[in-house]
Protein backbone atom coordinates (compact mmCIF):
# COMPACT_ATOMS: atom_id res chain seq x y z
CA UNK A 1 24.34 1.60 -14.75
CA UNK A 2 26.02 -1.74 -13.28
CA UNK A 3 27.34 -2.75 -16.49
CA UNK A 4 29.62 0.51 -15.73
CA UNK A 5 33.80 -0.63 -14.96
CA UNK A 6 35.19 1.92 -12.96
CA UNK A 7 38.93 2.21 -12.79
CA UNK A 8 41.01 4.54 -10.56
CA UNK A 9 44.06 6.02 -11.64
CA UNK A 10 45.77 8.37 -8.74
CA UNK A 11 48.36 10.90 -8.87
CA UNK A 12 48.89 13.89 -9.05
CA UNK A 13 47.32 17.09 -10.81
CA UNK A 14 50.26 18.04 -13.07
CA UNK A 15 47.92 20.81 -15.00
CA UNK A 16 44.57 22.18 -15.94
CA UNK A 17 43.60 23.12 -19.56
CA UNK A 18 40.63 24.12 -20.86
CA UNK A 19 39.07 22.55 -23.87
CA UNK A 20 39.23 25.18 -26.96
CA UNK A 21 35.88 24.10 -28.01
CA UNK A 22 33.99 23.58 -24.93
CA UNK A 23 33.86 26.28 -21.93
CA UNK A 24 32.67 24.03 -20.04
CA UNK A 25 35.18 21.14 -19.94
CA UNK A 26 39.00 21.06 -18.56
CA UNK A 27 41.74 18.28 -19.47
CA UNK A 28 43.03 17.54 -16.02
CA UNK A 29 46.28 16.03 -16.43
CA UNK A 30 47.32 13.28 -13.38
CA UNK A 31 51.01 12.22 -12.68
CA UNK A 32 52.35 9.00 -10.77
CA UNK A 33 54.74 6.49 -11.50
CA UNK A 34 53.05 4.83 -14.35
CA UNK A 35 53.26 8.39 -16.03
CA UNK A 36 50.62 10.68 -17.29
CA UNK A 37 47.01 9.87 -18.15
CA UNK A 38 44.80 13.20 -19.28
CA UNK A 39 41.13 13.02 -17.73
CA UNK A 40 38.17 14.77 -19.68
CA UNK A 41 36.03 16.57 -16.77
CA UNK A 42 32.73 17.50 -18.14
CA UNK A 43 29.43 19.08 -16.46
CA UNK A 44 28.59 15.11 -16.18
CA UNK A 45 31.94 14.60 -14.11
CA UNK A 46 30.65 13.37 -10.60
CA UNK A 47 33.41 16.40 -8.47
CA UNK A 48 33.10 14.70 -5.07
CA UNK A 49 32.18 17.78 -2.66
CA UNK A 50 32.99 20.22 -5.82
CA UNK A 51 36.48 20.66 -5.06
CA UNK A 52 38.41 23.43 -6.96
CA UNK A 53 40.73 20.93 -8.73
CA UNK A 54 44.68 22.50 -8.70
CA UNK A 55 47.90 21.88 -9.57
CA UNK A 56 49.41 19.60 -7.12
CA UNK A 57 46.38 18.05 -5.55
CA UNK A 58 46.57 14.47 -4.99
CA UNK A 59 43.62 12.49 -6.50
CA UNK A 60 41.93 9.35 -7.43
CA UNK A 61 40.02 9.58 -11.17
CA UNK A 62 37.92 7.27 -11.95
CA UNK A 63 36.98 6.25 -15.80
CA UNK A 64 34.65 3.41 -17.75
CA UNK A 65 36.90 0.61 -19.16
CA UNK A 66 33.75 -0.10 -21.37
CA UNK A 67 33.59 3.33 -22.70
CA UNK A 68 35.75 3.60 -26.13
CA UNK A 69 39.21 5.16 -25.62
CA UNK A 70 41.06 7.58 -28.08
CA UNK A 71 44.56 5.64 -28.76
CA UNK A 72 46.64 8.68 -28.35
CA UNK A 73 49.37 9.16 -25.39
CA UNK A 74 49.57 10.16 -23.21
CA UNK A 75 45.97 8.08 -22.96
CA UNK A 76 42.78 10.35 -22.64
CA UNK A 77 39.80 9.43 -20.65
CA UNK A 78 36.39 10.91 -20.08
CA UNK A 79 36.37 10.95 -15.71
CA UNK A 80 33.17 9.92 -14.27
CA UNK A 81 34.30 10.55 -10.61
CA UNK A 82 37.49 12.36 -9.26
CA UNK A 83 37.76 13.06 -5.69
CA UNK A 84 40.77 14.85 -3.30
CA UNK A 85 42.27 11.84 -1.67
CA UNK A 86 44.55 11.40 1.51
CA UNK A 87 47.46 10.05 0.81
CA UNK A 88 47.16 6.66 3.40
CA UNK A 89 44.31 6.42 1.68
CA UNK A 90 42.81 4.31 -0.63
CA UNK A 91 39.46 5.22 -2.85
CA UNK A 92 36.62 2.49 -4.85
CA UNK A 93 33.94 3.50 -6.90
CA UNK A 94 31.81 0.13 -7.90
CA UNK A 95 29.01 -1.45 -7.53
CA UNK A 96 27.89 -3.11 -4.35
CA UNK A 97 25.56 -6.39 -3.55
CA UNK A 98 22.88 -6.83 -0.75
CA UNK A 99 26.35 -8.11 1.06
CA UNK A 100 28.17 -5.68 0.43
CA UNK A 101 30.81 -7.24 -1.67
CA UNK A 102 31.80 -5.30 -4.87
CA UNK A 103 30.28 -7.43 -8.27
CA UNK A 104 33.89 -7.73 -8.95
CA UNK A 105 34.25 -9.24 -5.54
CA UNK A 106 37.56 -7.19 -5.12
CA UNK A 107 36.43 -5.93 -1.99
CA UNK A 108 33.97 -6.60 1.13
CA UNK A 109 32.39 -3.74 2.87
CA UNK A 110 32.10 -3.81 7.20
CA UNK A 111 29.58 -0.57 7.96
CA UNK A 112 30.43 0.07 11.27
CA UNK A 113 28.70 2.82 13.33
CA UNK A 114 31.39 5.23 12.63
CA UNK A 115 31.33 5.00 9.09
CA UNK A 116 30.21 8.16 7.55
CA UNK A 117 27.13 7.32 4.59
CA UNK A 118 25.89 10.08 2.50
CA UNK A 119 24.68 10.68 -0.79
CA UNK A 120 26.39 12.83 -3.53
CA UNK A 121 24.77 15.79 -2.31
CA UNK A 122 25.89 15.80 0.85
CA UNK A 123 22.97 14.90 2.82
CA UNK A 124 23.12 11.45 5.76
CA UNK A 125 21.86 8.45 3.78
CA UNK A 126 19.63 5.73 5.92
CA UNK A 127 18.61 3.19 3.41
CA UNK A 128 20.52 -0.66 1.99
CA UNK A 129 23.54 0.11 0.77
CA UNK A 130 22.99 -3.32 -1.59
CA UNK A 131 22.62 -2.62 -5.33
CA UNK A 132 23.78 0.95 -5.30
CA UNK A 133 27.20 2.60 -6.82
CA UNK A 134 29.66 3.56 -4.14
CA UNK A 135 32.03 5.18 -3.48
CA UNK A 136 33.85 4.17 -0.53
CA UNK A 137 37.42 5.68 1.18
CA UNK A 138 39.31 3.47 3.32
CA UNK A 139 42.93 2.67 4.63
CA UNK A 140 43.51 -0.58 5.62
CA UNK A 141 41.89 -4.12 4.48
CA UNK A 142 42.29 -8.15 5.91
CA UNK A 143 44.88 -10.31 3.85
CA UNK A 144 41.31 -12.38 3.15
CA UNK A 145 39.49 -12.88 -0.36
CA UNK A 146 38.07 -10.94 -0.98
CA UNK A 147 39.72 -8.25 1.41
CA UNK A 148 37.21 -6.87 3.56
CA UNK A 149 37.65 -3.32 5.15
CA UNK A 150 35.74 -0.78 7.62
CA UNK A 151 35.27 2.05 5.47
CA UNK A 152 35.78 5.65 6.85
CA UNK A 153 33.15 7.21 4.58
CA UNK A 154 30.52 6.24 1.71
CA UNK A 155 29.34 8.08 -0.98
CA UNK A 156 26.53 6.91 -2.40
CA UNK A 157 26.01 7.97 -6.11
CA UNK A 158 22.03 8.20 -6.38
């Protein structure tokens, strides 16, 4: 769904509740300096790799900014992705065009040969990269506009 705004917030995992209604849901609480945001994770929660999420794991969620958004605090959003991340480490999830460049244009893709590309299942992906959701982890990106970086893995949401 392009018309889809992810946005990361990272921090990290303060607690884990379960929902009282739903068995199959957790509120995943996320600290950093901006203070605490609460994530929904539900069976349609992308898990990158299907971590076991735990207090004091450092993470990146990711939630749509077009999706409506109780007005409670500490704010509440349903997560579409969360993934582990490394803490020199920076995470996107967005869509990508044929060149690589995010539709916001907030960030310029360089595949090179050791870039890792898979799909959300695991498994080595060989086709364009253009027009697909990403997910991409990097560390470091050129003082350019947009910034361009050599990613060190992709995960391509199929």
């Amino acid at each position: 769904m392009e018309n889809q705004t992810l946005v990361p917030v990272s921090g990290v995992i303060q607690r884990i509740t379960p929902l009282s209604q739903d068995c199959c849901s957790l509120q995943v609480s996320i600290v950093n300096n901006s203070g605490v945001s609460n994530f929904i994770v539900s069976p349609s929660t992308y898990v990158v790799q299907e971590i076991h999420l735990r207090a004091g794991m450092l993470v990146t969620a990711f939630y749509d900014s077009n999706l409506a958004i109780p007005l409670v605090y500490p704010p509440e959003y349903q997560a579409v992705i969360i993934s582990r991340k490394n803490s020199n480490e920076t995470i996107y999830a967005g869509w990508f065009d044929d060149n690589l460049l995010a539709v916001d244009q907030s960030l310029k893709l360089n595949v090179a040969p050791s870039t890792q590309i898979i799909t959300s299942n695991g498994q080595r992906f060989n086709c364009s990269l253009g027009g697909r959701l990403l997910i991409v982890y990097y560390s470091a990106t050129t003082m350019s506009l947009p910034p361009q970086t050599t990613p060190r893995r992709i995960i391509v949401v199929c």
